[in-house]
Protein backbone atom coordinates (compact mmCIF):
# COMPACT_ATOMS: atom_id res chain seq x y z
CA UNK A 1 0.00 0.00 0.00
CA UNK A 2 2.99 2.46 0.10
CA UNK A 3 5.67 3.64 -1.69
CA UNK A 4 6.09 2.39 -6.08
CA UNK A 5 6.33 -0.13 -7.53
CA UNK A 6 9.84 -1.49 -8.46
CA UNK A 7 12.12 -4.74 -9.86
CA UNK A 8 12.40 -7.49 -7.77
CA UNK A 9 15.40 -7.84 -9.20
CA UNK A 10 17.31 -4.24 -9.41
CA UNK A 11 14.88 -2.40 -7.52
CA UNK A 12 14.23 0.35 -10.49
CA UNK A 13 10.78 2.18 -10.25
CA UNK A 14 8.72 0.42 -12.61
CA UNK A 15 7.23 3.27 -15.25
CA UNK A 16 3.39 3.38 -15.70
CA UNK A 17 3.60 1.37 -19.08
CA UNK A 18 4.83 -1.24 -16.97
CA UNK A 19 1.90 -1.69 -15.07
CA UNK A 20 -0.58 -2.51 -17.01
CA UNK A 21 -2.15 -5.75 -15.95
CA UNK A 22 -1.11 -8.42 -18.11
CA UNK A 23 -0.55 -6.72 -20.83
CA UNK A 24 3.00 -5.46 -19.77
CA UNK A 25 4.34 -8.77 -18.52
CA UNK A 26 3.01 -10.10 -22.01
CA UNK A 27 5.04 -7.34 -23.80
CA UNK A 28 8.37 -7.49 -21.59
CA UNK A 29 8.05 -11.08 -21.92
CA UNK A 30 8.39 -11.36 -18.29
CA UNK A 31 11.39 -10.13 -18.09
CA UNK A 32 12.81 -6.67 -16.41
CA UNK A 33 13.61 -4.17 -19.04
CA UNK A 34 16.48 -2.84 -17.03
CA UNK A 35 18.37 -5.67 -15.51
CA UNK A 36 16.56 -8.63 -17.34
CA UNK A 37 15.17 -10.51 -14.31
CA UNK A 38 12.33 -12.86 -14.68
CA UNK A 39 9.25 -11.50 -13.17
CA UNK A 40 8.09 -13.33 -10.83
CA UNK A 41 4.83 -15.69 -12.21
CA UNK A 42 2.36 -14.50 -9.53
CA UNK A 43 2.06 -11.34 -10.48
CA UNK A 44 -0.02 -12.22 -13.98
CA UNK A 45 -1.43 -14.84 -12.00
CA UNK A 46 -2.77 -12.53 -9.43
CA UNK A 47 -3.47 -10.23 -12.29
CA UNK A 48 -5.55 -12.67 -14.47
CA UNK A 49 -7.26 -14.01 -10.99
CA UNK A 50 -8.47 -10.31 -10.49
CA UNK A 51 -9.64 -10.07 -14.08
CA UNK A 52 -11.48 -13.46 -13.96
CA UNK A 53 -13.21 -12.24 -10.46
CA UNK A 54 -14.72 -9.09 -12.22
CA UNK A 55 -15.98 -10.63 -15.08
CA UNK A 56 -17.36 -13.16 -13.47
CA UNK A 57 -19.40 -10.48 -11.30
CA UNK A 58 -20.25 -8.16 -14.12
CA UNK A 59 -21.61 -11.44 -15.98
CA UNK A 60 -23.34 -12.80 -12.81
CA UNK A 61 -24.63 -9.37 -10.95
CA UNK A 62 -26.48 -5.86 -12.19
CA UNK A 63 -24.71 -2.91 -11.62
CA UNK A 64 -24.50 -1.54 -8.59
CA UNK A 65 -24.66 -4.59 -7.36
CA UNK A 66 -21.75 -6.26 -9.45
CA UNK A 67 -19.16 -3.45 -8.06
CA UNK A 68 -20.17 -4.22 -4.68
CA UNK A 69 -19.38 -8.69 -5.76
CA UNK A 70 -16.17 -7.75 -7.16
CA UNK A 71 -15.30 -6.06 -4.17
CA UNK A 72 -15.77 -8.80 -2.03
CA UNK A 73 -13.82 -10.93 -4.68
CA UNK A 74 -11.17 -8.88 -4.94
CA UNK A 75 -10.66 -8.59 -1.09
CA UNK A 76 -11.21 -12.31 -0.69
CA UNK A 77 -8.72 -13.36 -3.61
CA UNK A 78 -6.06 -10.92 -1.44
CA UNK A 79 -6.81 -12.67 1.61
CA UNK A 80 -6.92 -15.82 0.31
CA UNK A 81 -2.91 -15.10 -1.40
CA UNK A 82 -1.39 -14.05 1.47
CA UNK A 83 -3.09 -16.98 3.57
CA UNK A 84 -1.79 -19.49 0.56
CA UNK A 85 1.61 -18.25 0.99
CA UNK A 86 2.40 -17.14 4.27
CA UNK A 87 -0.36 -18.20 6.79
CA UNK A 88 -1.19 -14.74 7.47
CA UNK A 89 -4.36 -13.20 7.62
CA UNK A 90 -3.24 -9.70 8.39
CA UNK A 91 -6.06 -7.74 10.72
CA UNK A 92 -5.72 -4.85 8.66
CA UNK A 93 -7.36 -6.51 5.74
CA UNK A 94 -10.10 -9.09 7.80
CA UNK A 95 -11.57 -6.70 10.07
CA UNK A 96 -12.37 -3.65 7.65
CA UNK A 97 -14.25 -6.39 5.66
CA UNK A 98 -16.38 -6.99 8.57
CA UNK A 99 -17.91 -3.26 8.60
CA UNK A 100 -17.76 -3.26 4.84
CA UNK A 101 -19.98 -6.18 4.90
CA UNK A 102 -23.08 -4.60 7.47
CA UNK A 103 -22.60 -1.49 5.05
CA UNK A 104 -23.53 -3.67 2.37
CA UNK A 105 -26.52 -5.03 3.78
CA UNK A 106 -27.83 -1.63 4.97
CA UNK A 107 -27.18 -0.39 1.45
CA UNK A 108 -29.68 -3.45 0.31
CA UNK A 109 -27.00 -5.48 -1.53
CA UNK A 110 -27.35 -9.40 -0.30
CA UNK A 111 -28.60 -10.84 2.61
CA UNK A 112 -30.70 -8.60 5.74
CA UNK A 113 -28.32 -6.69 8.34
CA UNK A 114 -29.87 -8.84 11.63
CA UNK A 115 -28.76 -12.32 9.91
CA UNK A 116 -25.24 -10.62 8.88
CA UNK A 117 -24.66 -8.79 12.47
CA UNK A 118 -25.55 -12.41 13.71
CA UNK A 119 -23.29 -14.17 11.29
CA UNK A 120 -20.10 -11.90 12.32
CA UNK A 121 -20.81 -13.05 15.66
CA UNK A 122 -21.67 -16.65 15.09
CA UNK A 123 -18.38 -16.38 12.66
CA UNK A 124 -15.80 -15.55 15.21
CA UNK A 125 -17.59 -17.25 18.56
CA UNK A 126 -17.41 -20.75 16.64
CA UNK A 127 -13.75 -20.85 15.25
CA UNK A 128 -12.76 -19.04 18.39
CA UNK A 129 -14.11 -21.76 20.60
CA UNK A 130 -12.26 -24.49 18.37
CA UNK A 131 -9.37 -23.20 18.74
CA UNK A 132 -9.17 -22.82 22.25
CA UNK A 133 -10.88 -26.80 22.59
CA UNK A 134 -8.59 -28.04 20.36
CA UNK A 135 -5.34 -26.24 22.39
CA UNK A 136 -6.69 -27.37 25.77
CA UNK A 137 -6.87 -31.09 24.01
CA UNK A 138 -3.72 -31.10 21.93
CA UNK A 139 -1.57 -28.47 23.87
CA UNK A 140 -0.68 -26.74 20.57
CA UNK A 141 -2.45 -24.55 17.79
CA UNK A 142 -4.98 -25.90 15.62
CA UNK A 143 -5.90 -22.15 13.95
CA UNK A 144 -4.52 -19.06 13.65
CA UNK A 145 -5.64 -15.73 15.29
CA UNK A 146 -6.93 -15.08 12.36
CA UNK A 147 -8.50 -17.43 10.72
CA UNK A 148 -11.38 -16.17 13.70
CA UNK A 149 -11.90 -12.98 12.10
CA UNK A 150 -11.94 -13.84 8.76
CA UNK A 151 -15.19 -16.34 9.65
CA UNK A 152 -16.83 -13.62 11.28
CA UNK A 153 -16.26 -11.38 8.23
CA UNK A 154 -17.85 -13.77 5.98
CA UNK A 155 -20.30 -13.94 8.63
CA UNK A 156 -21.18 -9.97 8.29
CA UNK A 157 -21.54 -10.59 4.00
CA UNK A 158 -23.17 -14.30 3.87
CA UNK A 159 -25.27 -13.86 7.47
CA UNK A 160 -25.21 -16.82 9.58
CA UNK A 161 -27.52 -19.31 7.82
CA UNK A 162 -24.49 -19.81 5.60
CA UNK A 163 -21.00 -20.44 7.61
CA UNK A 164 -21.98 -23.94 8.25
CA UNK A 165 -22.01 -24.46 4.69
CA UNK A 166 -19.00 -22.42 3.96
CA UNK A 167 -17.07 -24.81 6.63
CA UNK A 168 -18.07 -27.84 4.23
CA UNK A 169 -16.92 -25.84 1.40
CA UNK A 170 -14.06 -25.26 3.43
CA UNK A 171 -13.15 -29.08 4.24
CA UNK A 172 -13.77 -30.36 0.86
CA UNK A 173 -11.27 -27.69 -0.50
CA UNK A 174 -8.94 -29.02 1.86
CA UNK A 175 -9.00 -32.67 1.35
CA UNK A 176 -8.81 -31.85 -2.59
CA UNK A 177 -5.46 -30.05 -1.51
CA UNK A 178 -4.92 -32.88 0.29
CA UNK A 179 -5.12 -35.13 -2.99
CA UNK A 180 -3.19 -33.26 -4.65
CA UNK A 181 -0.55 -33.21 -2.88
CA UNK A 182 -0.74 -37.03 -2.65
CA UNK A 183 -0.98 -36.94 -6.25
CA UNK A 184 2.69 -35.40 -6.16
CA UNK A 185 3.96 -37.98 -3.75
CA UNK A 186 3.45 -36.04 -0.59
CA UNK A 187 2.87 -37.97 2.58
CA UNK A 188 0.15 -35.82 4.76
CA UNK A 189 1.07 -35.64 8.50
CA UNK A 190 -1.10 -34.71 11.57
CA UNK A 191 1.14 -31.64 11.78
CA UNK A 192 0.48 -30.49 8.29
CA UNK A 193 -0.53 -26.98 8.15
CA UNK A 194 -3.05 -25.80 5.47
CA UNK A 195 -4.94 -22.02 4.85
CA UNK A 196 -8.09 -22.33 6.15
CA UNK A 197 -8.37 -18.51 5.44
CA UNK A 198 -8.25 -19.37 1.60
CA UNK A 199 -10.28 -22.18 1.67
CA UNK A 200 -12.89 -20.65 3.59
CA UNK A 201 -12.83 -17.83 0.94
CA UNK A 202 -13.27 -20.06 -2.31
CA UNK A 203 -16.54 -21.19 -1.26
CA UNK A 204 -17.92 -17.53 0.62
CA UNK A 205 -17.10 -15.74 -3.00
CA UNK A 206 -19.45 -18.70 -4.91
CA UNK A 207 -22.12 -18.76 -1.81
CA UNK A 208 -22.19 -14.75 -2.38
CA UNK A 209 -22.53 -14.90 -5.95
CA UNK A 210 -25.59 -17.28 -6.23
CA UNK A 211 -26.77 -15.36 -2.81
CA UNK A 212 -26.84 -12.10 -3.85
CA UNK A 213 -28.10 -12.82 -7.56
């Protein structure tokens, strides 16, 4: 969020022309047109991800109401990257999206503001309490601080009737992870960590989408 953006590789401030999503890397051949260094194959991945999240909306939602879906699809597809890669759910990005979410509902986009003020409660009482059960049992972490937060978020968009269903969403992510990985010849361990903050978010964007419609 601050400062330019610049070469992973020499650290030059990248000009605007370089910036353009896709496009650029396309035309630099994702390379660095200083120094040569390969760009690094998340960014057009991210890029195309973000593209593929607002079409999706403008095809699936009227306007206003499609602004307000790729919102919530761009914020979740953040989320759900920095989970993916670094088991981080930053607060600065999960709580906002809990206002952002009652805002929504009181502007008339998705579900009523009692069942979302419910579901952001719901949302962060029920992973907080299985966290805590499972540390008292296990005498270790089971879920990160939070992983919490980011349920009650979802709460305050999909209302509570929903979180139950994202949680099977959720798990079935997760054990096709899983399968993949075996597929690779990766032996799963009890210890195994895996993002629950992007696999819950997977299944709240598609719940929203058909919700909202």
């Amino acid at each position: 969020m601050r400062g330019r953006s610049q070469c992973d590789g020499c650290g030059r401030t990248l000009a605007p022309l370089e910036l353009v999503p896709i496009l650029s890397w396309a035309a630099l051949k994702g390379r660095c047109r200083s120094c040569g260094g390969r760009i690094d194959p998340r960014q057009p991945a991210m890029e195309i991800a973000a593209a593929l999240v607002g079409v999706a909306a403008a095809v699936a939602h009227p306007w206003p109401l499609a602004a307000v879906t790729a919102l919530f699809g761009w914020w979740l597809l953040l989320v759900a990257a920095l989970d993916a890669e670094h088991m981080w759910l930053p607060d600065a990005l999960t709580l906002p999206l809990i206002p952002a979410g009652l805002l929504a509902a009181l502007a008339g986009f998705g579900p009523e503001l009692e069942a979302r003020a419910i579901g952001a409660a719901a949302g962060y009482a029920a992973l907080a309490l299985i966290a805590a059960g499972y540390k008292r049992l296990r005498g270790r972490d089971g879920l990160g601080g939070g992983d919490p937060k980011l349920f009650a978020a979802i709460g305050a968009w999909l209302g509570w009737e929903m979180l139950p269903t994202v949680l099977v969403g959720a798990g079935l992510a997760g054990f096709a992870l899983l399968a993949v990985r075996a597929a690779r010849g990766e032996r799963a361990g009890a210890a195994d960590r895996l993002p629950l903050g992007s696999l819950m978010a997977i299944p709240a964007w598609a719940i929203w989408l058909i919700l909202a419609a």
